[in-house]
Protein backbone atom coordinates (compact mmCIF):
# COMPACT_ATOMS: atom_id res chain seq x y z
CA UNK A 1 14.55 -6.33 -15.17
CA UNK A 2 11.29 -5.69 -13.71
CA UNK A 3 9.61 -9.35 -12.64
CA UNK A 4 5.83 -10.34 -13.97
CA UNK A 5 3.40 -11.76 -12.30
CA UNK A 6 2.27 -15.55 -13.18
CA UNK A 7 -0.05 -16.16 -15.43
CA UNK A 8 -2.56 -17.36 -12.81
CA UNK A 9 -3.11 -13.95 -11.48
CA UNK A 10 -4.70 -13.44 -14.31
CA UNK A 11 -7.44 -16.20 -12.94
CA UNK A 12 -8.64 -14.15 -9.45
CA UNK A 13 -12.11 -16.15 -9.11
CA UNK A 14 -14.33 -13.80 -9.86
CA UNK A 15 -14.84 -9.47 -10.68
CA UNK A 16 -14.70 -8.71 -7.54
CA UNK A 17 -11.34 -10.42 -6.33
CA UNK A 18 -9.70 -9.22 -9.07
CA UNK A 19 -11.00 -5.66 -8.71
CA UNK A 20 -9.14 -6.31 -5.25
CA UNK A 21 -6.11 -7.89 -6.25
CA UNK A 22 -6.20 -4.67 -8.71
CA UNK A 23 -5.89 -1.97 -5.72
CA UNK A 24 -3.03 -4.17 -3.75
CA UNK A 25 -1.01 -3.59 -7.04
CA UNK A 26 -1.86 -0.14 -7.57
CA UNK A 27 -1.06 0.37 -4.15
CA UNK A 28 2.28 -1.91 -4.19
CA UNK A 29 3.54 -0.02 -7.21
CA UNK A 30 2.55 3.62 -5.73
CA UNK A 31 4.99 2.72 -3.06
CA UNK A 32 7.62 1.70 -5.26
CA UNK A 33 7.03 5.22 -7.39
CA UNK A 34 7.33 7.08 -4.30
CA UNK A 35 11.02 4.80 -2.66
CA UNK A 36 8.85 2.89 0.01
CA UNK A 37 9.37 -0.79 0.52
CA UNK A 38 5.84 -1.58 -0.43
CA UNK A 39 5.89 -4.71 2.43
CA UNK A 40 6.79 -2.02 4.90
CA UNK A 41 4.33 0.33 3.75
CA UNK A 42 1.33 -2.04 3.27
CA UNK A 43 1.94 -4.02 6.85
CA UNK A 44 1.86 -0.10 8.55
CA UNK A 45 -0.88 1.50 6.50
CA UNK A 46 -3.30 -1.98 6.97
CA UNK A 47 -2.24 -2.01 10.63
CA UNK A 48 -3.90 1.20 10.70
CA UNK A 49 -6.33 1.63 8.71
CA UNK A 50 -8.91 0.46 10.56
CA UNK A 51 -8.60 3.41 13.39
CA UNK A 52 -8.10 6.11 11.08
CA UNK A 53 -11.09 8.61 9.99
CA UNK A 54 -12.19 7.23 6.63
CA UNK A 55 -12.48 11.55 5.91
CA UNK A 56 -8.90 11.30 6.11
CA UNK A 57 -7.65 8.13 4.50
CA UNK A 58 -6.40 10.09 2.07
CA UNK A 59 -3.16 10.86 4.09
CA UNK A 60 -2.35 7.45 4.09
CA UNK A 61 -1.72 7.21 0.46
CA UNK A 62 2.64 6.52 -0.57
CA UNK A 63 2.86 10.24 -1.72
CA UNK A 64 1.17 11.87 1.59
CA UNK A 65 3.51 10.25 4.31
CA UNK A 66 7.07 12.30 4.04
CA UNK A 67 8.51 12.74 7.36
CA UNK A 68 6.21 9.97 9.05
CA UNK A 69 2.82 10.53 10.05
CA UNK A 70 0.95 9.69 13.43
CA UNK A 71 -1.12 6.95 13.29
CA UNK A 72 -3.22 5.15 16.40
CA UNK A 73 0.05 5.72 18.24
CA UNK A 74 2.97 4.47 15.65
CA UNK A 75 4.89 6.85 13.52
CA UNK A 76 4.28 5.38 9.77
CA UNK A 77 8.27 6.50 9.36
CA UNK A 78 8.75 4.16 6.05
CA UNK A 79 12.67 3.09 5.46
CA UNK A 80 12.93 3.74 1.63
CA UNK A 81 13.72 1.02 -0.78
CA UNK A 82 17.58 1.02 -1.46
C-alpha cells in the first residue's frame, strides 16, 4: 500500500514553493521507478550538483546513473531499494 502525503502538502505557501515541492516528488518518485533509495539518491545528486556543468545535469537524472558516475570526486554508486 503505497502511503499519501498529508493533506497540508497540499498548502506549500505560495506557486512557487509548491512548483518546488513539485520537482522533489517528481524526482523522489523517478528514483523509486528506476530501484534507487530516493534518500540516497537525492543526498548524492544535491551534494553535487552544485560542481557539475549545468550542460550536463542531465546525467544526473535516476535513469542516467547505471554503474555509478563520477562526480566532484565521489562515485554516485546508488544501493538499490530492496
Amino acid at each position: 500500500m503505497r502511503q499519501r502525503a498529508p493533506r497540508n502538502w497540499l498548502f506549500s505557501g505560495s506557486d512557487s514553493g509548491g512548483e518546488r515541492a513539485a520537482a522533489i516528488f517528481t524526482l523522489t518518485e523517478s528514483a523509486k521507478l528506476n530501484w534507487l533509495d530516493p534518500e540516497d539518491y537525492l543526498r548524492k545528486v544535491l551534494a553535487c550538483v552544485a560542481d557539475h556543468p549545468i550542460k550536463r545535469v542531465h546525467e544526473l537524472l535516476p535513469w542516467n546513473l547505471e554503474g555509478g558516475k563520477r562526480c566532484g570526486g565521489s562515485t554516485l554508486f546508488l544501493a538499490p531499494v530492496s
